[in-house]
PDB file of N, CA and C in Angstrom:
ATOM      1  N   UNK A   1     -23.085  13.693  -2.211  1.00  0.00           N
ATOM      2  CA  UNK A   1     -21.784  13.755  -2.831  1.00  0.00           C
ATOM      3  C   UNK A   1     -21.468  12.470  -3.603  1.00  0.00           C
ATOM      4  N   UNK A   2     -22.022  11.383  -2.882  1.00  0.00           N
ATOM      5  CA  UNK A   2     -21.341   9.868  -3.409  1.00  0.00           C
ATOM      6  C   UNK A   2     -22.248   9.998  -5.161  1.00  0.00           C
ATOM      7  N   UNK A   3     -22.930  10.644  -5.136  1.00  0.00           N
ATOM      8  CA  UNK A   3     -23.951  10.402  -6.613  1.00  0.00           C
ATOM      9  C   UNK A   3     -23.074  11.583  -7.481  1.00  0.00           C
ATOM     10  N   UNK A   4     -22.438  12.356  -7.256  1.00  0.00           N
ATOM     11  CA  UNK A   4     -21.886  12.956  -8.089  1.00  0.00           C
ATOM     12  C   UNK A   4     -20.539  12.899  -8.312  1.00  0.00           C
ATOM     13  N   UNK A   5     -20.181  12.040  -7.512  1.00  0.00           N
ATOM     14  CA  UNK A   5     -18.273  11.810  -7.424  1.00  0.00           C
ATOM     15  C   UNK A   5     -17.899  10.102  -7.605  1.00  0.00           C
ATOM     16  N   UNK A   6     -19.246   9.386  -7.097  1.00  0.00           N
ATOM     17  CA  UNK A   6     -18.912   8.215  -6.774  1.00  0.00           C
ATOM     18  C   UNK A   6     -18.219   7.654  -5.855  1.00  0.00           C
ATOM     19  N   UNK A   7     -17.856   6.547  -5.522  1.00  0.00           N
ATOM     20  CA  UNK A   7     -16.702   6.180  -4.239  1.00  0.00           C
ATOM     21  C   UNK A   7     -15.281   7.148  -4.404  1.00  0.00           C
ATOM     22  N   UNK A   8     -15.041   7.697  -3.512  1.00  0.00           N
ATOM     23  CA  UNK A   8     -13.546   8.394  -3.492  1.00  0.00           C
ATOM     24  C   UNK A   8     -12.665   6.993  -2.505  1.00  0.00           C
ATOM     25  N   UNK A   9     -11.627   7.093  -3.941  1.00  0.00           N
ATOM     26  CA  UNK A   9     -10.977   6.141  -3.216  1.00  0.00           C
ATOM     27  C   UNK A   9     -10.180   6.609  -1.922  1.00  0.00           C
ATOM     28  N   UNK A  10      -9.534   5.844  -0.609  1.00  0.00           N
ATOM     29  CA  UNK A  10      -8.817   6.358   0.657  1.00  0.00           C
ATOM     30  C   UNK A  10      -7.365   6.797  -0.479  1.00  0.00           C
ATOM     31  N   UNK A  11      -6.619   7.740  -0.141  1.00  0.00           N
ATOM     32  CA  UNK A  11      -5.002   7.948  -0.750  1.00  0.00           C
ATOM     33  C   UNK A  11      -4.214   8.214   0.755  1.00  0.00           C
ATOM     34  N   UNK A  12      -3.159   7.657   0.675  1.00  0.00           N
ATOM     35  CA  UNK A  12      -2.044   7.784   1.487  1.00  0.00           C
ATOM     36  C   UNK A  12      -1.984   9.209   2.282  1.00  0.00           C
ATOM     37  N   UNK A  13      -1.885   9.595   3.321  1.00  0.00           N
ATOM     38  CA  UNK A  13      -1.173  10.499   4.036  1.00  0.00           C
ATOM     39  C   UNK A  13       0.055  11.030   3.521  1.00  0.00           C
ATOM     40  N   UNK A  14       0.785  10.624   2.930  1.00  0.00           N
ATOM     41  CA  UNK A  14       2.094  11.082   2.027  1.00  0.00           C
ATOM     42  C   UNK A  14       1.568  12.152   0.597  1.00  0.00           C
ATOM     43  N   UNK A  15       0.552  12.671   0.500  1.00  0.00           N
ATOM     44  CA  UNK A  15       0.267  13.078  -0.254  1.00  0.00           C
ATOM     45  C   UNK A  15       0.882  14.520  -1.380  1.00  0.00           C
ATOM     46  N   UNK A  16       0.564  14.627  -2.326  1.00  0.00           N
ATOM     47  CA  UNK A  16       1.558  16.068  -2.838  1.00  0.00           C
ATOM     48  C   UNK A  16       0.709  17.244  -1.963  1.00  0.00           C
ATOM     49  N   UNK A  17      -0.274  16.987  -1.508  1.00  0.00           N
ATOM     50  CA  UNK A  17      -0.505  18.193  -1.302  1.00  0.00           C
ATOM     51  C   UNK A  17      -0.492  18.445   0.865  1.00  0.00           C
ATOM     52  N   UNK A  18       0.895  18.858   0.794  1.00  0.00           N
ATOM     53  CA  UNK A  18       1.637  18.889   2.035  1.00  0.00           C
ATOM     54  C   UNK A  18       1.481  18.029   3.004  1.00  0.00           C
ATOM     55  N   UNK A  19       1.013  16.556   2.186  1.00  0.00           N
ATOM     56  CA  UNK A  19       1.201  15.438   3.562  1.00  0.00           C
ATOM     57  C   UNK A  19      -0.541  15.235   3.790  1.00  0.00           C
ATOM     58  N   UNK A  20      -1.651  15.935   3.493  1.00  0.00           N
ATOM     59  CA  UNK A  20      -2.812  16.172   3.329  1.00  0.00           C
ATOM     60  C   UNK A  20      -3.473  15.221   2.411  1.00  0.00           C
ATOM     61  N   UNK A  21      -4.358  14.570   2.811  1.00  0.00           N
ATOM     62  CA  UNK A  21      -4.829  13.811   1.608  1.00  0.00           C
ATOM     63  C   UNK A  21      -6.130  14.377   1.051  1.00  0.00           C
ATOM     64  N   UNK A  22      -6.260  14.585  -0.089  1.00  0.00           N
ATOM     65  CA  UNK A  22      -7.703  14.942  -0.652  1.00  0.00           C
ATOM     66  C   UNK A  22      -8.842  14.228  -0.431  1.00  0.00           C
ATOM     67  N   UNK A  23     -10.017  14.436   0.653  1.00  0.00           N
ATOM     68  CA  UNK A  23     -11.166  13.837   0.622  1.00  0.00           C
ATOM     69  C   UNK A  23     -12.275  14.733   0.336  1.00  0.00           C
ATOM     70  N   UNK A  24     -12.988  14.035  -0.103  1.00  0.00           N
ATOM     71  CA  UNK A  24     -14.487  14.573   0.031  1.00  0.00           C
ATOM     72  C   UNK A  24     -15.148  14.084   1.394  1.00  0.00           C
ATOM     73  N   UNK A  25     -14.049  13.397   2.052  1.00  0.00           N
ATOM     74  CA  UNK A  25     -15.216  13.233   3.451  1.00  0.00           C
ATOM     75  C   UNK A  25     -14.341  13.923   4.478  1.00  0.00           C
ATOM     76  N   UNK A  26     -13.694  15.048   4.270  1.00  0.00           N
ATOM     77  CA  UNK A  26     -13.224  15.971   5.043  1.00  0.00           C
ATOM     78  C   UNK A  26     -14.205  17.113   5.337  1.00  0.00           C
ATOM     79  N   UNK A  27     -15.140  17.215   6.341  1.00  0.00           N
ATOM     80  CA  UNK A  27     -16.026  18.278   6.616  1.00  0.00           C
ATOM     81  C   UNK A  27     -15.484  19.471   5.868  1.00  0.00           C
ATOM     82  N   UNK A  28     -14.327  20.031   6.448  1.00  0.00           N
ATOM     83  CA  UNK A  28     -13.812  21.324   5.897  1.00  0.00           C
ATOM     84  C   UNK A  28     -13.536  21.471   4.203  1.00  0.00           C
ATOM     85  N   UNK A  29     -13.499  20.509   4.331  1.00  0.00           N
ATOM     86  CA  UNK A  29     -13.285  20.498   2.345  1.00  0.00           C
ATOM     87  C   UNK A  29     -14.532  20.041   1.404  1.00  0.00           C
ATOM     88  N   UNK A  30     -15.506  19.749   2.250  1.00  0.00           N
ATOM     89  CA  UNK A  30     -16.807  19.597   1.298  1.00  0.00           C
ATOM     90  C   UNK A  30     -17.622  20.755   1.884  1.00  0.00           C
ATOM     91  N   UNK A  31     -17.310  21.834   2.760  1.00  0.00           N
ATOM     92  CA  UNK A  31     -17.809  22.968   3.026  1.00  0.00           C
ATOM     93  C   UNK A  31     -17.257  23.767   2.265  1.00  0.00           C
ATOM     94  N   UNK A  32     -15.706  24.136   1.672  1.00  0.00           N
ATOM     95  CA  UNK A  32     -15.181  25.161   0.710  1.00  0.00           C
ATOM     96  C   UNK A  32     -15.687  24.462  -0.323  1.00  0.00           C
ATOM     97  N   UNK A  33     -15.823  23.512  -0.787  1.00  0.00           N
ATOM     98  CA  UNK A  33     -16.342  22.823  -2.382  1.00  0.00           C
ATOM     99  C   UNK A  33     -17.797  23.472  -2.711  1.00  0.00           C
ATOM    100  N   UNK A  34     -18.442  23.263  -1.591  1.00  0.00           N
ATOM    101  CA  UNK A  34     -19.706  24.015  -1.925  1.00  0.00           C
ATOM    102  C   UNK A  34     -19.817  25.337  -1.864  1.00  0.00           C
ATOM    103  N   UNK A  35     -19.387  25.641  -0.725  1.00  0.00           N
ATOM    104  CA  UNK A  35     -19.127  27.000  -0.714  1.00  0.00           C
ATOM    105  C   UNK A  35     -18.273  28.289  -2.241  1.00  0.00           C
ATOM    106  N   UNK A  36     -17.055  27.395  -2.537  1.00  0.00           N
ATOM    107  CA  UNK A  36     -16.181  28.253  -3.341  1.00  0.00           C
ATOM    108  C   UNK A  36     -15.033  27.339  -3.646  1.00  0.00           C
ATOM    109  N   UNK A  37     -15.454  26.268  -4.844  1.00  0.00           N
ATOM    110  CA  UNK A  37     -14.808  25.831  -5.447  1.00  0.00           C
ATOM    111  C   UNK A  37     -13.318  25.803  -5.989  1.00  0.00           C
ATOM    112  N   UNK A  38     -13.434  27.344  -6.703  1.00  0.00           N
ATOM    113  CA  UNK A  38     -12.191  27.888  -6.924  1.00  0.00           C
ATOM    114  C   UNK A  38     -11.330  28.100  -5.764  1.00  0.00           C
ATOM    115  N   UNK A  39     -11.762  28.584  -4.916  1.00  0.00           N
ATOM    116  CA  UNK A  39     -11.112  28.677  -3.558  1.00  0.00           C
ATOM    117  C   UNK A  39     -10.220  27.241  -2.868  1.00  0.00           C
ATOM    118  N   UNK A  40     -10.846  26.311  -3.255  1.00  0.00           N
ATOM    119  CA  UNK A  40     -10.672  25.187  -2.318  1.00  0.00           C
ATOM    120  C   UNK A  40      -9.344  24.160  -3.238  1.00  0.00           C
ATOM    121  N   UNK A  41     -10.058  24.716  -4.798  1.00  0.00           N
ATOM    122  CA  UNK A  41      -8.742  24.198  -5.467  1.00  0.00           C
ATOM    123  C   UNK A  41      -6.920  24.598  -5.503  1.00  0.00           C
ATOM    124  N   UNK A  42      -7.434  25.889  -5.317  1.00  0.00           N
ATOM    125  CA  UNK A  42      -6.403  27.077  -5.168  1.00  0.00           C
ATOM    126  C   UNK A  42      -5.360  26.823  -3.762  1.00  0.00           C
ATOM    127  N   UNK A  43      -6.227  26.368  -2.689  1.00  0.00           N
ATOM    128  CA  UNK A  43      -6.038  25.867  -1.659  1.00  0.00           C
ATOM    129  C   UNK A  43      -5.015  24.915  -1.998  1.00  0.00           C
ATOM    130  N   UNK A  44      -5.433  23.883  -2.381  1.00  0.00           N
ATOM    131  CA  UNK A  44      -5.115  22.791  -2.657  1.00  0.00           C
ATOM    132  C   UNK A  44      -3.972  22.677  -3.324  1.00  0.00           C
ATOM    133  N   UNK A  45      -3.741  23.508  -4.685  1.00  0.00           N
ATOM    134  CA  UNK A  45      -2.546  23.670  -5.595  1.00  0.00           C
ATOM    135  C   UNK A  45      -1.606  24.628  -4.563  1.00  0.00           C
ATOM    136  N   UNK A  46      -1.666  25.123  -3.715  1.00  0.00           N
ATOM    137  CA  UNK A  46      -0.726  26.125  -3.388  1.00  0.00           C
ATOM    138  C   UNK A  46      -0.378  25.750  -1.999  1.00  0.00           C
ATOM    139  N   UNK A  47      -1.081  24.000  -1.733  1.00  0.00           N
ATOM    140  CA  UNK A  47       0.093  23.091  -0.520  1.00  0.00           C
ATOM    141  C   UNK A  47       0.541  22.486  -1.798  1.00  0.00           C
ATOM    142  N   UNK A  48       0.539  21.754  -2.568  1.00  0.00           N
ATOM    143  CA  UNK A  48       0.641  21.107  -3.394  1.00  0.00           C
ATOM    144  C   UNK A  48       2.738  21.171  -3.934  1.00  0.00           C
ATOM    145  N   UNK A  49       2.456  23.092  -3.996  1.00  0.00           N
ATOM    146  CA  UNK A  49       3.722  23.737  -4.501  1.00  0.00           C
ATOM    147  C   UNK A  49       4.742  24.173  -3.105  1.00  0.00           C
ATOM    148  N   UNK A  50       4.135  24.374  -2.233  1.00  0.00           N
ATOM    149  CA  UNK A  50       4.742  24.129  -0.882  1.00  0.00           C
ATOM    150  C   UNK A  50       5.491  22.687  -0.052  1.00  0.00           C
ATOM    151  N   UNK A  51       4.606  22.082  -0.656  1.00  0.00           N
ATOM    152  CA  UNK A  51       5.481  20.619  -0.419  1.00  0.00           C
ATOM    153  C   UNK A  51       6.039  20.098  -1.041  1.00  0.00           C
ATOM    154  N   UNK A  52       6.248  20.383  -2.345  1.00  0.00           N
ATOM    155  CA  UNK A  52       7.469  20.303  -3.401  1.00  0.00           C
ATOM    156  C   UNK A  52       8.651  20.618  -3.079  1.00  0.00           C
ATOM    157  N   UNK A  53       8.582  21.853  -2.629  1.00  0.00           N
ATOM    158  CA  UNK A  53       9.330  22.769  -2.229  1.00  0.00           C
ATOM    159  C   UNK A  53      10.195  22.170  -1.377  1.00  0.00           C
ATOM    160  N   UNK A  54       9.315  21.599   0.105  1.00  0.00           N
ATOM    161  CA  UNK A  54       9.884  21.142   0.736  1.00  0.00           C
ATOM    162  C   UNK A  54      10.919  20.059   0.754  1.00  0.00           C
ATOM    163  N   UNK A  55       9.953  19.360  -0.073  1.00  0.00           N
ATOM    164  CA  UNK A  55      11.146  17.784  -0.512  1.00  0.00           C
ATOM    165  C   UNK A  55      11.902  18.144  -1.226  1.00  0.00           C
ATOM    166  N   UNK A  56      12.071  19.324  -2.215  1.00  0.00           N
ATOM    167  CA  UNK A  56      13.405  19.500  -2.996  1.00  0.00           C
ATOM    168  C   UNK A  56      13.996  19.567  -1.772  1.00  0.00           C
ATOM    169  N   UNK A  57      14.040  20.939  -0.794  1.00  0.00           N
ATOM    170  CA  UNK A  57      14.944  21.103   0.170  1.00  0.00           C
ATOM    171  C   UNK A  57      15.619  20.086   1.113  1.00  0.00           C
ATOM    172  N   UNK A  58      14.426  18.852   1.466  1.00  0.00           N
ATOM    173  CA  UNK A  58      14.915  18.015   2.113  1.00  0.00           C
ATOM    174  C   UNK A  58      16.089  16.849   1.404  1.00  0.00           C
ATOM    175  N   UNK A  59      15.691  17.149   0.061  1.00  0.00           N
ATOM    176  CA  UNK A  59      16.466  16.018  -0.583  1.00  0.00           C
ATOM    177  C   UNK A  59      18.168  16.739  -0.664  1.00  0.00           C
ATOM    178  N   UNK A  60      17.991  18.066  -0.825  1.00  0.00           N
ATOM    179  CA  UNK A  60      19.448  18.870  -1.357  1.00  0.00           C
ATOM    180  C   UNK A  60      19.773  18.527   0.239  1.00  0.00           C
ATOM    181  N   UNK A  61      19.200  18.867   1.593  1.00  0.00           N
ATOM    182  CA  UNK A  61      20.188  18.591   2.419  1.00  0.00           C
ATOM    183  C   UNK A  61      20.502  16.806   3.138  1.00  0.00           C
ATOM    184  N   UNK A  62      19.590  16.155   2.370  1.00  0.00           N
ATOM    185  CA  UNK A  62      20.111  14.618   2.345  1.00  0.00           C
ATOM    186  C   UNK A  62      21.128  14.238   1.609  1.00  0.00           C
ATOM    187  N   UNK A  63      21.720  15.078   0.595  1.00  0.00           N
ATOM    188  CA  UNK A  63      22.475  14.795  -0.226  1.00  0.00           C
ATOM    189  C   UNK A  63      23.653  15.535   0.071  1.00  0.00           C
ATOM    190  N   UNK A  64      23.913  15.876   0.893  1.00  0.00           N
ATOM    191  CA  UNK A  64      25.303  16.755   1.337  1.00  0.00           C
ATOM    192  C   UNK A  64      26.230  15.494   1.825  1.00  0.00           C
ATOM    193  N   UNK A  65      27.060  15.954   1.030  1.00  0.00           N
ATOM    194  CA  UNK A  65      28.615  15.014   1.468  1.00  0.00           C
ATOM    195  C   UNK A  65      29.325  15.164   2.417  1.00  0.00           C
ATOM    196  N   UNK A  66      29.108  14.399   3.443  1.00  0.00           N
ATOM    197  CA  UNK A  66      30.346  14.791   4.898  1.00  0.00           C
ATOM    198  C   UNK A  66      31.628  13.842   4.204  1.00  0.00           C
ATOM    199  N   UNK A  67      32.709  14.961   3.765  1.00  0.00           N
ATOM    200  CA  UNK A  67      34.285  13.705   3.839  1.00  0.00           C
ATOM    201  C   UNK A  67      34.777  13.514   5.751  1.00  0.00           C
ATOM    202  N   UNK A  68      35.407  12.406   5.388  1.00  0.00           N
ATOM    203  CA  UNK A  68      36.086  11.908   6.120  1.00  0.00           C
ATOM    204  C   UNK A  68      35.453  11.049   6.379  1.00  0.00           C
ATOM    205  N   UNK A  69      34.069  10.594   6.014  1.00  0.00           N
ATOM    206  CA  UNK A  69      33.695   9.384   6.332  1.00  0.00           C
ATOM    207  C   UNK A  69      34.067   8.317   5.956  1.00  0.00           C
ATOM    208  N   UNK A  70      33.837   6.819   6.732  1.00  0.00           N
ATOM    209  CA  UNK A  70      34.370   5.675   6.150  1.00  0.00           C
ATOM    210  C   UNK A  70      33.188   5.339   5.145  1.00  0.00           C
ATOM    211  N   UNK A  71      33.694   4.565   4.161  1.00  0.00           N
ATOM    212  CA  UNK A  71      32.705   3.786   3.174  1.00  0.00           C
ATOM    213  C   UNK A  71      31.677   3.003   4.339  1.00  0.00           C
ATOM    214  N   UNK A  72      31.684   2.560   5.406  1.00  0.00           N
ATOM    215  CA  UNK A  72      30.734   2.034   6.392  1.00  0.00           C
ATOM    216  C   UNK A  72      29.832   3.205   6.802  1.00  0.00           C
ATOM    217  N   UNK A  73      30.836   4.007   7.431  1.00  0.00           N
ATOM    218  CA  UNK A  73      29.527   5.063   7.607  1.00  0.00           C
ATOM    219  C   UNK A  73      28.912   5.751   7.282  1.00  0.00           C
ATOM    220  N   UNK A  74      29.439   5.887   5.808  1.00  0.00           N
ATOM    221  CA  UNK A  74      28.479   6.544   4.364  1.00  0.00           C
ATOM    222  C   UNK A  74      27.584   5.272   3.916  1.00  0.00           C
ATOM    223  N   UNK A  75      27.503   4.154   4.253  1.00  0.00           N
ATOM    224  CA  UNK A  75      26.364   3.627   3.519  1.00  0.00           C
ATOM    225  C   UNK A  75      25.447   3.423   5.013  1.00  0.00           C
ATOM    226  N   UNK A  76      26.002   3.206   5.595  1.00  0.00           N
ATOM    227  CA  UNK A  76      24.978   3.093   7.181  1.00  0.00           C
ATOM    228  C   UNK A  76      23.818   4.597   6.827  1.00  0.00           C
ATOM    229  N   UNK A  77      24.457   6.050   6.256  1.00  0.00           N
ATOM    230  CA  UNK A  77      24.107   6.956   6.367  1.00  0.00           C
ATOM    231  C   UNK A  77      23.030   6.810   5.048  1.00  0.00           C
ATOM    232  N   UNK A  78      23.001   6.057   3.796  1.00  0.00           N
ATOM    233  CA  UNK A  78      22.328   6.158   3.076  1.00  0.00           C
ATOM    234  C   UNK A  78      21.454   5.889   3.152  1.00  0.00           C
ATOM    235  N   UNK A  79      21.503   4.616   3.906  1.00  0.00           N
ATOM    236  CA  UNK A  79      20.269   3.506   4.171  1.00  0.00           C
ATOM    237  C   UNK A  79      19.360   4.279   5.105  1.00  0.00           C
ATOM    238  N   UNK A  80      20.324   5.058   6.203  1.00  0.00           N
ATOM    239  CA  UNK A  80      19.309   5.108   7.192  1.00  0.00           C
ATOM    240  C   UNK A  80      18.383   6.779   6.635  1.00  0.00           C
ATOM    241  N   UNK A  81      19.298   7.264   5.386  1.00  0.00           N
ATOM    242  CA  UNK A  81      18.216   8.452   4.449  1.00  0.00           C
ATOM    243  C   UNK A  81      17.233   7.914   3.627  1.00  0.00           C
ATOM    244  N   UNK A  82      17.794   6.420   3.211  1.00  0.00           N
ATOM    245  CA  UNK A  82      16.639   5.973   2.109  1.00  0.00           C
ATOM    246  C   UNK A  82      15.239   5.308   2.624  1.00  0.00           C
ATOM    247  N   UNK A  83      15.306   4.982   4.026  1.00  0.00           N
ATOM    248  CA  UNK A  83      14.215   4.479   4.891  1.00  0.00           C
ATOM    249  C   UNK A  83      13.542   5.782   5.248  1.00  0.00           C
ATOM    250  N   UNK A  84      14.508   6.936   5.311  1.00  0.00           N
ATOM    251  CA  UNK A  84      13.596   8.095   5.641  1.00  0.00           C
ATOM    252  C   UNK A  84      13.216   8.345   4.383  1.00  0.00           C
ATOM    253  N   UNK A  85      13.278   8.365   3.442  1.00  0.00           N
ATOM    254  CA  UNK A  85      12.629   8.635   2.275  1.00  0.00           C
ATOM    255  C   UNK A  85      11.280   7.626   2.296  1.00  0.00           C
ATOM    256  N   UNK A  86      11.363   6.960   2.388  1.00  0.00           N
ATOM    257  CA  UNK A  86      10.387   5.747   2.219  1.00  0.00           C
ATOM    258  C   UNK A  86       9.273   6.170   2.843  1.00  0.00           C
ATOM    259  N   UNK A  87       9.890   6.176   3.935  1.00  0.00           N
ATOM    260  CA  UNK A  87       8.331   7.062   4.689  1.00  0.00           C
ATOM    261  C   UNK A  87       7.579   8.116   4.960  1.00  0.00           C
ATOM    262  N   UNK A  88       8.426   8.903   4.416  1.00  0.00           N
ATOM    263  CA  UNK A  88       8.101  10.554   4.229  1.00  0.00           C
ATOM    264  C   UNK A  88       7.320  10.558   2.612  1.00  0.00           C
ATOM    265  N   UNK A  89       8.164  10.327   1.451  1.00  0.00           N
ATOM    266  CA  UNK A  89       7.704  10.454   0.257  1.00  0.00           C
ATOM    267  C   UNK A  89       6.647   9.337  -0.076  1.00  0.00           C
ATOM    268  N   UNK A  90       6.749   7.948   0.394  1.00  0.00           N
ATOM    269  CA  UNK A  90       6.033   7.039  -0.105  1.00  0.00           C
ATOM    270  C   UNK A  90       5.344   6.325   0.889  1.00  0.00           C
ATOM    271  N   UNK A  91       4.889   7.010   2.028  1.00  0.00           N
ATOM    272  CA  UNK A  91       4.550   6.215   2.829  1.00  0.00           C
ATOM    273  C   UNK A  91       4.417   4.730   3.299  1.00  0.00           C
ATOM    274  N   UNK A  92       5.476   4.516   3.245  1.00  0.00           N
ATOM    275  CA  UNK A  92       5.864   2.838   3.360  1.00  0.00           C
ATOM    276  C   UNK A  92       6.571   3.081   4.677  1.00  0.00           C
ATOM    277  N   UNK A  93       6.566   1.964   5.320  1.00  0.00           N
ATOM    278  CA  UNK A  93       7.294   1.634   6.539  1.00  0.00           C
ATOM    279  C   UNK A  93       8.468   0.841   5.840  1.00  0.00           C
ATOM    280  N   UNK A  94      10.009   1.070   6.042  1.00  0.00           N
ATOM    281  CA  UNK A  94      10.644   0.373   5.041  1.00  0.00           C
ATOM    282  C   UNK A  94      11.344  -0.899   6.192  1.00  0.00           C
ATOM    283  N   UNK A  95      10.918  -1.439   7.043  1.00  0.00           N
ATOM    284  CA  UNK A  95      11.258  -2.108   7.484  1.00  0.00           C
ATOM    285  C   UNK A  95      10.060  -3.435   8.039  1.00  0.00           C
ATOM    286  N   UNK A  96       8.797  -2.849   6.831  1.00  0.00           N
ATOM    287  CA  UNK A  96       7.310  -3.849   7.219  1.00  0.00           C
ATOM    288  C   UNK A  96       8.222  -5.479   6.048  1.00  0.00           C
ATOM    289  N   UNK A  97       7.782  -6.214   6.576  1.00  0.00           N
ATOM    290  CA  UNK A  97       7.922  -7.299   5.787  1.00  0.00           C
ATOM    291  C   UNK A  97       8.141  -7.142   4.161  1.00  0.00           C
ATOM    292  N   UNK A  98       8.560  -7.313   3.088  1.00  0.00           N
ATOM    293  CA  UNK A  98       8.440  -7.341   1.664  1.00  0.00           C
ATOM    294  C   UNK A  98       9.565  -6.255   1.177  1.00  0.00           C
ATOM    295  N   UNK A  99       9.746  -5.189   1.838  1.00  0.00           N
ATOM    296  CA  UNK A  99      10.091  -4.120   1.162  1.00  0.00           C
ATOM    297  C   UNK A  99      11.644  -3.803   1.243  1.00  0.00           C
ATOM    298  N   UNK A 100      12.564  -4.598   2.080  1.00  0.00           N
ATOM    299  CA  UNK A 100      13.897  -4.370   2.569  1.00  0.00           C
ATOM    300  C   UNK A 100      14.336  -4.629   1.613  1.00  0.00           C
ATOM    301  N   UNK A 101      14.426  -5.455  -0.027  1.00  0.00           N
ATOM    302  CA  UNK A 101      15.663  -5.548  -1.006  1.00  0.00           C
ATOM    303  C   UNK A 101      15.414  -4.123  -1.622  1.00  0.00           C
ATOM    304  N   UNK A 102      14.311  -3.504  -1.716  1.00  0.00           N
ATOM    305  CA  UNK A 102      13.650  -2.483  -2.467  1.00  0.00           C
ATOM    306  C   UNK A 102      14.688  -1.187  -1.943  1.00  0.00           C
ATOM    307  N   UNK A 103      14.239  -1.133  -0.621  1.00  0.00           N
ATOM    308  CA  UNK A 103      14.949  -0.177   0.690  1.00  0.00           C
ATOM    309  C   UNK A 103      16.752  -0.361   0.199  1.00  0.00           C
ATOM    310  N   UNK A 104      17.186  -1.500   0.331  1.00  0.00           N
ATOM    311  CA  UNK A 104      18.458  -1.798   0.256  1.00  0.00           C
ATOM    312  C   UNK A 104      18.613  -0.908  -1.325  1.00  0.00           C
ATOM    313  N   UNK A 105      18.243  -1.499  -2.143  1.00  0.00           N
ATOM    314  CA  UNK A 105      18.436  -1.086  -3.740  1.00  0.00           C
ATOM    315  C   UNK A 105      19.091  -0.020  -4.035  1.00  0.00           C
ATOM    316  N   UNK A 106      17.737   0.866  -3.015  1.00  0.00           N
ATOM    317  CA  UNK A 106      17.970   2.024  -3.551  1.00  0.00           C
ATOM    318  C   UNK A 106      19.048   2.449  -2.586  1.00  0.00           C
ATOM    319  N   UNK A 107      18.919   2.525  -1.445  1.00  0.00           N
ATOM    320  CA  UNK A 107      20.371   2.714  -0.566  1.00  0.00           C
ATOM    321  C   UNK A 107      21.793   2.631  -1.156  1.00  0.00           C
ATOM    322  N   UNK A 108      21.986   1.027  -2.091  1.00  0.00           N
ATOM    323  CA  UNK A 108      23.030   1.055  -2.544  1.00  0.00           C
ATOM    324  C   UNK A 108      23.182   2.179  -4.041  1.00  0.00           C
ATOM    325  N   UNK A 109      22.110   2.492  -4.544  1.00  0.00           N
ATOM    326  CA  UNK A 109      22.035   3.750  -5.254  1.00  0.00           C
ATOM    327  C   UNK A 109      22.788   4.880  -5.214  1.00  0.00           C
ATOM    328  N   UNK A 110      22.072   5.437  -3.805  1.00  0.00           N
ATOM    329  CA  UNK A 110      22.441   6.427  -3.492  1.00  0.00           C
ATOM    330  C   UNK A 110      24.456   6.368  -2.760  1.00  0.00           C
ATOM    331  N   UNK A 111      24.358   5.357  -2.225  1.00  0.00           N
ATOM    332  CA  UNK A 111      26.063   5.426  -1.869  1.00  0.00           C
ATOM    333  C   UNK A 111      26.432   5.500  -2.937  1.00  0.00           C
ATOM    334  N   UNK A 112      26.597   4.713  -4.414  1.00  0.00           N
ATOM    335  CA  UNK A 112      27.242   4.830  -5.475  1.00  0.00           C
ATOM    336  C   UNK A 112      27.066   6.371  -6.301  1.00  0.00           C
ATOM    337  N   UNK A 113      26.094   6.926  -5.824  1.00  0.00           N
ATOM    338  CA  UNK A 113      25.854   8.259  -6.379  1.00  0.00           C
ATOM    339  C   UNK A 113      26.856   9.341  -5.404  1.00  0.00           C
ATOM    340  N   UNK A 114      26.725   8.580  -4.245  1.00  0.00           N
ATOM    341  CA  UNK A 114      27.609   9.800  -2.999  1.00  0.00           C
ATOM    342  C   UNK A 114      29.188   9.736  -3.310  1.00  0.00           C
ATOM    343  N   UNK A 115      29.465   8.685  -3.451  1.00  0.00           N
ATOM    344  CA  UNK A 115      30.688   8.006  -3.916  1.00  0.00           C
ATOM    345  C   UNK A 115      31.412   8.691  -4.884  1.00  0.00           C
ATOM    346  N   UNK A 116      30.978   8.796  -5.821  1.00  0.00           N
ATOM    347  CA  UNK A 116      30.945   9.454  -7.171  1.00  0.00           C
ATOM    348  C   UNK A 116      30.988  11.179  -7.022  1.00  0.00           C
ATOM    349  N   UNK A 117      30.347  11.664  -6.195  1.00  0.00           N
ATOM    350  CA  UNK A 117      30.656  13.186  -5.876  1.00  0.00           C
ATOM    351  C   UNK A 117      31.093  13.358  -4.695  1.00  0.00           C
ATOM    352  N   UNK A 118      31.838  12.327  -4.048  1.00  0.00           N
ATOM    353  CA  UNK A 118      32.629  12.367  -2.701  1.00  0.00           C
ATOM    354  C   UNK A 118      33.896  12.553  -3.796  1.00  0.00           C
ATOM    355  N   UNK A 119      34.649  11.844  -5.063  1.00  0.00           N
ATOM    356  CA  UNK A 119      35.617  11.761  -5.633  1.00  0.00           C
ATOM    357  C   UNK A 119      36.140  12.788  -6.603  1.00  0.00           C
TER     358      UNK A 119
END
């Protein structure tokens, strides 16, 4: 395989195709490759559109507005969605060293976006 593909680089566990990462050093996936190509791609595109799916859904119900909240506990609530984002979509730990103004950023993002369709 390595002579016809070359090094496959490692990709994240967060992957589009349902959290799955594409290897060629996945037994089961260099058995459908040889086996039935088309098959394995098909495979592949149709987690691909399933986990789209999913994160639209997860994002429409991250984005639901509870009123009556205080401005404290709507941004406590952003932050603690935008760290879940972090690690679900981008596999980052958002609390490893480097990444907390990033984490924050976007947190304050999203309150100013909640804010705005809380009004």
């Amino acid at each position: 395989m390595k002579k016809a593909f070359g090094e496959v680089p490692k990709q994240s566990e967060a992957s589009i195709l349902g959290g799955r990462t594409i290897s060629l050093s996945d037994p089961e996936d260099i058995a459908k490759l040889e086996q039935n190509t088309a098959e394995l791609v098909q495979e592949w595109e149709e987690r691909a559109v399933h986990h789209k799916q999913a994160v639209v859904e997860q994002h429409q119900a991250d984005d639901v507005f509870e009123k009556g909240m205080s401005r404290d506990e709507l941004f406590a609530e952003c932050l603690a969605q935008t760290k879940e984002r972090f690690r679900r979509d981008r596999g980052i730990d958002p609390e490893a060293p480097g990444w907390a103004q990033w984490v924050l950023s976007d947190a304050e993002k999203l309150f100013e976006e909640r804010l705005k369709k809380g009004s």
